[in-house]
C-alpha atoms as a PDB file:
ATOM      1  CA  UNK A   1      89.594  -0.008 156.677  1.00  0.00           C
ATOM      2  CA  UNK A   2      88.901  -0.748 152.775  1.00  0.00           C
ATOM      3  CA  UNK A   3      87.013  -3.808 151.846  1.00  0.00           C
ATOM      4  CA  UNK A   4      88.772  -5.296 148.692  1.00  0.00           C
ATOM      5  CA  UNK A   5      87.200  -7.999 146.824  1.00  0.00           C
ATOM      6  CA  UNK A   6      89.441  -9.885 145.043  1.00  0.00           C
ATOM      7  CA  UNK A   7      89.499 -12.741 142.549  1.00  0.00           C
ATOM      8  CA  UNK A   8      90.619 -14.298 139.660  1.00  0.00           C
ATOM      9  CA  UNK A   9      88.862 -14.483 135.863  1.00  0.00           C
ATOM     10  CA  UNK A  10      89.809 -18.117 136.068  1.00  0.00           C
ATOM     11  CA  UNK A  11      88.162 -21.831 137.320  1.00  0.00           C
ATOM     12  CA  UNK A  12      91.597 -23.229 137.538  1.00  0.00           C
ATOM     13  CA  UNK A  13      92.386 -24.933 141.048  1.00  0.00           C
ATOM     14  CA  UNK A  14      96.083 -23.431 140.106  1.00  0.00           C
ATOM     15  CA  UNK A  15      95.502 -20.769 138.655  1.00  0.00           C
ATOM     16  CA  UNK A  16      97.960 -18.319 138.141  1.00  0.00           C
ATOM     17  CA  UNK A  17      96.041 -15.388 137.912  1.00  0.00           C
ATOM     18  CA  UNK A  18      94.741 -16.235 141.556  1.00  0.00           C
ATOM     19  CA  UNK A  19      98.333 -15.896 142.990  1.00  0.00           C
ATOM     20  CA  UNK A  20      98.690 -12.844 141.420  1.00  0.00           C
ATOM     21  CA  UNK A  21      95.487 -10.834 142.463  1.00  0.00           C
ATOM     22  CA  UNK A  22      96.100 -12.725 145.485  1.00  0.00           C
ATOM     23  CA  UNK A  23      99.547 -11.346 146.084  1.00  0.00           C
ATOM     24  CA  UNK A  24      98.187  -7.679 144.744  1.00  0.00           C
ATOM     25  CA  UNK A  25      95.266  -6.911 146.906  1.00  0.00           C
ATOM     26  CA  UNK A  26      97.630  -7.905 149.737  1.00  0.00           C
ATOM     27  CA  UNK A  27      99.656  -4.767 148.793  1.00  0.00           C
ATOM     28  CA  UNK A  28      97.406  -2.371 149.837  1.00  0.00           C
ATOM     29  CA  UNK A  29      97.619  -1.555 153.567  1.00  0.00           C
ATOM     30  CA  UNK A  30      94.482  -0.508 156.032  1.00  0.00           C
ATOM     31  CA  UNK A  31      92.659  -3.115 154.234  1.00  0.00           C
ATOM     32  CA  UNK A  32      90.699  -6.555 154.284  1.00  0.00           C
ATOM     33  CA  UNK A  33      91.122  -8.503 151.239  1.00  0.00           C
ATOM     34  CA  UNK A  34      88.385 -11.393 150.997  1.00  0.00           C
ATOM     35  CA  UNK A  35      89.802 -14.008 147.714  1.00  0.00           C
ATOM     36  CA  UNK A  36      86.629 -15.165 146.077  1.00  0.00           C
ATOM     37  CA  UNK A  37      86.887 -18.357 143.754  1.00  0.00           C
ATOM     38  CA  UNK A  38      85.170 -18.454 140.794  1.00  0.00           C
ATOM     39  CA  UNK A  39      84.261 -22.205 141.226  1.00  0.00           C
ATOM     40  CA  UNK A  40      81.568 -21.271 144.021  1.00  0.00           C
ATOM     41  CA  UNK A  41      79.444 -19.127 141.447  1.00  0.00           C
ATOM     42  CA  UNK A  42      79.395 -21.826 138.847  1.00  0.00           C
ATOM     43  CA  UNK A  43      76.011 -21.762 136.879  1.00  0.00           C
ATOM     44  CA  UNK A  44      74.291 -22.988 133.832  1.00  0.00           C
ATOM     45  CA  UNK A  45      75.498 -21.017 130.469  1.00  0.00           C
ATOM     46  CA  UNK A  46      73.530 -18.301 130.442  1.00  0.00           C
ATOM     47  CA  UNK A  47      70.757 -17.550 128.236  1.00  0.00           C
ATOM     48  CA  UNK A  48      67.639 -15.491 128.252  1.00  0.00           C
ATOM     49  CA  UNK A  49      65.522 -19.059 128.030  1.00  0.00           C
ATOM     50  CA  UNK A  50      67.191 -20.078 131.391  1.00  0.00           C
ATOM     51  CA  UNK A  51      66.705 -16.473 132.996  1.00  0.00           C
ATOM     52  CA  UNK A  52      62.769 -16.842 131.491  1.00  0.00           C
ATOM     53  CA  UNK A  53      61.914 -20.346 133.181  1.00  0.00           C
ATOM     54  CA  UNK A  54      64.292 -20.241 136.135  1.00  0.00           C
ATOM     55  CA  UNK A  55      64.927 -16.345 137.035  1.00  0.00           C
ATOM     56  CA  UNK A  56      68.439 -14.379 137.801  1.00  0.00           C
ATOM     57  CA  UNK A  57      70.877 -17.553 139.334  1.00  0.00           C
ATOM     58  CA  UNK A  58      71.061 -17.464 143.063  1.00  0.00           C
ATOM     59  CA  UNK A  59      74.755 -17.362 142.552  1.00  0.00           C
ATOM     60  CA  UNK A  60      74.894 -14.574 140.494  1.00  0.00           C
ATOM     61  CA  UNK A  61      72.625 -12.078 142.949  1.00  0.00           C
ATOM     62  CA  UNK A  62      75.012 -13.826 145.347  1.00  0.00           C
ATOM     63  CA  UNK A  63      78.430 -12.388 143.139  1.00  0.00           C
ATOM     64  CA  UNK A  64      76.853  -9.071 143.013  1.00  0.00           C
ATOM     65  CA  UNK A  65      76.303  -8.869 146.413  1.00  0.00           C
ATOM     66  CA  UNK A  66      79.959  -9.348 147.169  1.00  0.00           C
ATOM     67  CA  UNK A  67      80.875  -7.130 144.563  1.00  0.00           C
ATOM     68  CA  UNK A  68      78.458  -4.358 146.197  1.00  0.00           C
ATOM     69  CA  UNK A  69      80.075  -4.964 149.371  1.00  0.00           C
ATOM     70  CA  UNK A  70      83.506  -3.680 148.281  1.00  0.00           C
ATOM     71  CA  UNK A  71      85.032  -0.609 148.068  1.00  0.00           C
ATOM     72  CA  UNK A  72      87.722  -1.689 145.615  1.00  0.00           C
ATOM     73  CA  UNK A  73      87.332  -5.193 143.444  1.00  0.00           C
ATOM     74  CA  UNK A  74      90.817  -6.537 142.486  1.00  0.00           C
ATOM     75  CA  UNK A  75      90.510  -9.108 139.633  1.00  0.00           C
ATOM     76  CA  UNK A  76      93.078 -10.732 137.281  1.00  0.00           C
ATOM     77  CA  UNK A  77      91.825 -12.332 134.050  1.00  0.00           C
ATOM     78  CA  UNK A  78      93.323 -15.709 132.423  1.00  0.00           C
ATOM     79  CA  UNK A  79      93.496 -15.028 128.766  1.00  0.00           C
ATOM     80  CA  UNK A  80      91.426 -17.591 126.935  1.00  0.00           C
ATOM     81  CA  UNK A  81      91.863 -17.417 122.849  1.00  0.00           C
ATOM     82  CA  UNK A  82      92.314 -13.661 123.305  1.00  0.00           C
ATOM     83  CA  UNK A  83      89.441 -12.890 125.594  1.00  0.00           C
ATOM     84  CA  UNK A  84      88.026 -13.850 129.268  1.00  0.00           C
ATOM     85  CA  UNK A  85      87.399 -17.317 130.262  1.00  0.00           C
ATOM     86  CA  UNK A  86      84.086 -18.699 129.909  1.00  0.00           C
ATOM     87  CA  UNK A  87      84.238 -19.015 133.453  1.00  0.00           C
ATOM     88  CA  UNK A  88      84.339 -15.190 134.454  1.00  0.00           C
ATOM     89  CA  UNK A  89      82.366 -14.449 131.430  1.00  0.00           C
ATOM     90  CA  UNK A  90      79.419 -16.491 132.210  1.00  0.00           C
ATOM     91  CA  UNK A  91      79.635 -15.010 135.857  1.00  0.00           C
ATOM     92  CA  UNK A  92      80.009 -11.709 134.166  1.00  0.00           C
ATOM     93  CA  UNK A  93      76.532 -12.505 131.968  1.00  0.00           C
ATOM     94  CA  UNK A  94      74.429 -13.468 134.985  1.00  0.00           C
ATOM     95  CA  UNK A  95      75.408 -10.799 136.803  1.00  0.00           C
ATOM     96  CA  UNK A  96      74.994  -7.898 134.374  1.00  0.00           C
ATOM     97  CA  UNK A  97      70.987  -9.141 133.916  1.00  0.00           C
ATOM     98  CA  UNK A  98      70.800  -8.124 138.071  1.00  0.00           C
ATOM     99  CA  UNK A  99      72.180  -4.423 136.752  1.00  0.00           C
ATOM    100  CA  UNK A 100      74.025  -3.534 133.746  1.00  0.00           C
ATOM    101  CA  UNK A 101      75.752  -1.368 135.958  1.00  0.00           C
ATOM    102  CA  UNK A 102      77.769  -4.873 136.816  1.00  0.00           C
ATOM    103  CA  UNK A 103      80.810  -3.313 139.384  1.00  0.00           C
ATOM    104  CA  UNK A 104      78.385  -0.381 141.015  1.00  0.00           C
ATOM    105  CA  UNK A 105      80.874   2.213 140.479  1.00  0.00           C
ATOM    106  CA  UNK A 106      83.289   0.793 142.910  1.00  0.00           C
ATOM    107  CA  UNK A 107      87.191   1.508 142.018  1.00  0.00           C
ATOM    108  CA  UNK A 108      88.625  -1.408 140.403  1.00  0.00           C
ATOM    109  CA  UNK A 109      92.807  -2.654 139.852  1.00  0.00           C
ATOM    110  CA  UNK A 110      92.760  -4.651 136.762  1.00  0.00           C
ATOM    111  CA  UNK A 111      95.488  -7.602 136.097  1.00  0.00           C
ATOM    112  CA  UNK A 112      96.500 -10.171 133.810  1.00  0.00           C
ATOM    113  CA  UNK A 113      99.149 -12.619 133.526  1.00  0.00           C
ATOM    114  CA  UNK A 114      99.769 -15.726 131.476  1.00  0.00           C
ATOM    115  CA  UNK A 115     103.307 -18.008 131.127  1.00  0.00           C
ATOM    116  CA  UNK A 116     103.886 -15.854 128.016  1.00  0.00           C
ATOM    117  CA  UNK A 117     105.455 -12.750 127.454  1.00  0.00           C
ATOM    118  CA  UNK A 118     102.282 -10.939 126.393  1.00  0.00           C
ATOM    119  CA  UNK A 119     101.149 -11.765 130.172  1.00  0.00           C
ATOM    120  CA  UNK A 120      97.080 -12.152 129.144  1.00  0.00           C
ATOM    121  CA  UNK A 121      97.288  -8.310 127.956  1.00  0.00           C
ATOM    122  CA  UNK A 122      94.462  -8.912 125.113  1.00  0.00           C
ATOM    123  CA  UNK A 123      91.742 -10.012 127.766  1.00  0.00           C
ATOM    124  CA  UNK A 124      93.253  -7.120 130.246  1.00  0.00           C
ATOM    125  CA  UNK A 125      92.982  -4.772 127.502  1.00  0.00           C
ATOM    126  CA  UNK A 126      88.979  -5.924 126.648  1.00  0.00           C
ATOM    127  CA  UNK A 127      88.010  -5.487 130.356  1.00  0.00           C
ATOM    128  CA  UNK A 128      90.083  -1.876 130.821  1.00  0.00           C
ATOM    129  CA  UNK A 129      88.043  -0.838 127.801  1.00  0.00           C
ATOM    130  CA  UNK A 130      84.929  -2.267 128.848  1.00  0.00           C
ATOM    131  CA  UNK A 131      84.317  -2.507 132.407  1.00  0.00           C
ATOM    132  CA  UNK A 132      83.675   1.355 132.695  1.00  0.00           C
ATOM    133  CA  UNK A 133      80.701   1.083 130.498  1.00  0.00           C
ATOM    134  CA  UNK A 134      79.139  -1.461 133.412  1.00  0.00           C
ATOM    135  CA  UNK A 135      79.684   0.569 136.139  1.00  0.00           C
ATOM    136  CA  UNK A 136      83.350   0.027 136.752  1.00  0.00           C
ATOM    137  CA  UNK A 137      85.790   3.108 137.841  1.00  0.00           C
ATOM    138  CA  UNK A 138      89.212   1.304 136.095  1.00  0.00           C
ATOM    139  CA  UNK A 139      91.924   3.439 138.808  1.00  0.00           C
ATOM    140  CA  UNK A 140      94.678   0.962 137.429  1.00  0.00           C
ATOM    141  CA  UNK A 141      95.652  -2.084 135.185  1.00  0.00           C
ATOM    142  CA  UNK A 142      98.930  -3.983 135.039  1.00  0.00           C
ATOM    143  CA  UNK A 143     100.244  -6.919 133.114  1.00  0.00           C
ATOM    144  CA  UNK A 144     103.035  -9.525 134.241  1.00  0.00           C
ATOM    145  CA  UNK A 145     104.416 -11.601 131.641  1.00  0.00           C
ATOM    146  CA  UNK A 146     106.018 -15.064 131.755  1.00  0.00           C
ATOM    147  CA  UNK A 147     104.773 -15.524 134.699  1.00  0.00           C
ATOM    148  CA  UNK A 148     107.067 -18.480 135.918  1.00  0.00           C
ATOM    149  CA  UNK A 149     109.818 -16.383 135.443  1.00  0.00           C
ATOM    150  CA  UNK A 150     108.890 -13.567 136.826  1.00  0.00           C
ATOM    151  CA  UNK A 151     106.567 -14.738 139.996  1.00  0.00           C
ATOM    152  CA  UNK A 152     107.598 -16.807 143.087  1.00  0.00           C
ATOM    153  CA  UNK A 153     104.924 -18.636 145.335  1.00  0.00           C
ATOM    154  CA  UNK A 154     106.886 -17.801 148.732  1.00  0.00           C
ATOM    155  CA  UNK A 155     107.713 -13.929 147.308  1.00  0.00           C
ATOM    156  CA  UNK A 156     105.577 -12.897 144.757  1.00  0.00           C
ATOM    157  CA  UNK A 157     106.608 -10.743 141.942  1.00  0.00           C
ATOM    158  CA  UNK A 158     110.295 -11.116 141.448  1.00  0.00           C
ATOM    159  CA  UNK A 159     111.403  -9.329 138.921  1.00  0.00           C
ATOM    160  CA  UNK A 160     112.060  -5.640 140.505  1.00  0.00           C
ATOM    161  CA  UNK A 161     111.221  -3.412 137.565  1.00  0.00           C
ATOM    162  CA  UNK A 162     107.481  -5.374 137.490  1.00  0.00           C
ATOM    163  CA  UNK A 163     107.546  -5.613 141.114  1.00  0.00           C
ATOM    164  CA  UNK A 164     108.022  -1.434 141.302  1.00  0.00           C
ATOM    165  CA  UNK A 165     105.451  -0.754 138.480  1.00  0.00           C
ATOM    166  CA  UNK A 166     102.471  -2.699 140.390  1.00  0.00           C
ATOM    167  CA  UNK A 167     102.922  -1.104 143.632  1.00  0.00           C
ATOM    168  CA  UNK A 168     103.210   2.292 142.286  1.00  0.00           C
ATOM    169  CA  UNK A 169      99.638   1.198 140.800  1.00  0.00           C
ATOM    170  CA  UNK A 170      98.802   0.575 144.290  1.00  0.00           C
ATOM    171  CA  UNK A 171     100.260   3.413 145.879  1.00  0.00           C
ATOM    172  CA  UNK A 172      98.128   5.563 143.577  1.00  0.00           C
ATOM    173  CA  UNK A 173      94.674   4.049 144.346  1.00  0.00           C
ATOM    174  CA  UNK A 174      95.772   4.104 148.262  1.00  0.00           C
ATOM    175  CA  UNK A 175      93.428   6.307 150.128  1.00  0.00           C
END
């Protein structure tokens, strides 16, 4: 059985792009999907000052550990200004000091959504672009736009055309 690790690029206790990766690493069958919330590896902003006096965060070795543990990571990034949240990025910066090699060459489904109809695609496209140069093996990405239209709490992704584009995502990583 696959581990997936799955979680969202966002610190929001409703976030949106939770529900989604939420509702996407459930998708894939023969596997255990552990949710991780961003608000558990909260830390100071990084910088190398703070990494000089204090050393790597305890939550960050702590992130990469779960991140090492998986065999695919599922994550869906809220679109802040065109780019991750601080939130995820910070995590992101802690981590990467541990290895630059961030996501340990484990296979990775990237998503995005927002309320609007670009559905967070400028952060998703950063990340796609970005993530294999720290170690990440991108297998698929997938946008859903306007999300309250197109997502339902009780049945997920509503829209049939978007619903039919993800899981033929997932049916390709599938092992």
């Amino acid at each position: 059985m696959r581990k997936i690790i799955a979680f969202a690029g966002s610190s929001s206790k409703t976030s949106i792009n939770k529900q989604l990766v939420t509702y996407a690493a459930n998708q894939f069958e023969n596997a255990s999907v552990e949710v991780l919330d961003l608000n558990d590896y909260e830390m100071p902003v990084f910088s190398v000052d703070k990494e000089k006096e204090n050393g790597i965060h305890k939550l960050a070795t702590d992130f990469y550990a779960k991140i090492g543990s998986a065999d695919l990571i599922v994550i869906s990034f809220a679109e802040h200004n065109g780019n991750f949240s601080a939130a995820f990025k910070n995590v992101l910066d802690w981590t990467s000091r541990i290895n630059s090699k961030t996501f340990q060459e484990k296979e990775m489904l990237l998503l995005a959504t927002s309320p609007g109809a670009r559905g967070g695609s400028s952060a998703l496209d950063i990340a796609t672009k970005r993530f294999p140069f720290q170690g990440g093996i991108v297998k698929g990405s997938f946008s859903l736009p306007s999300f309250n239209d197109n997502f339902d709490a009780s049945n997920g992704i509503i829209n049939p055309d978007l619903k039919n584009q993800l899981l033929e995502i997932v049916n390709s990583i599938e092992l």
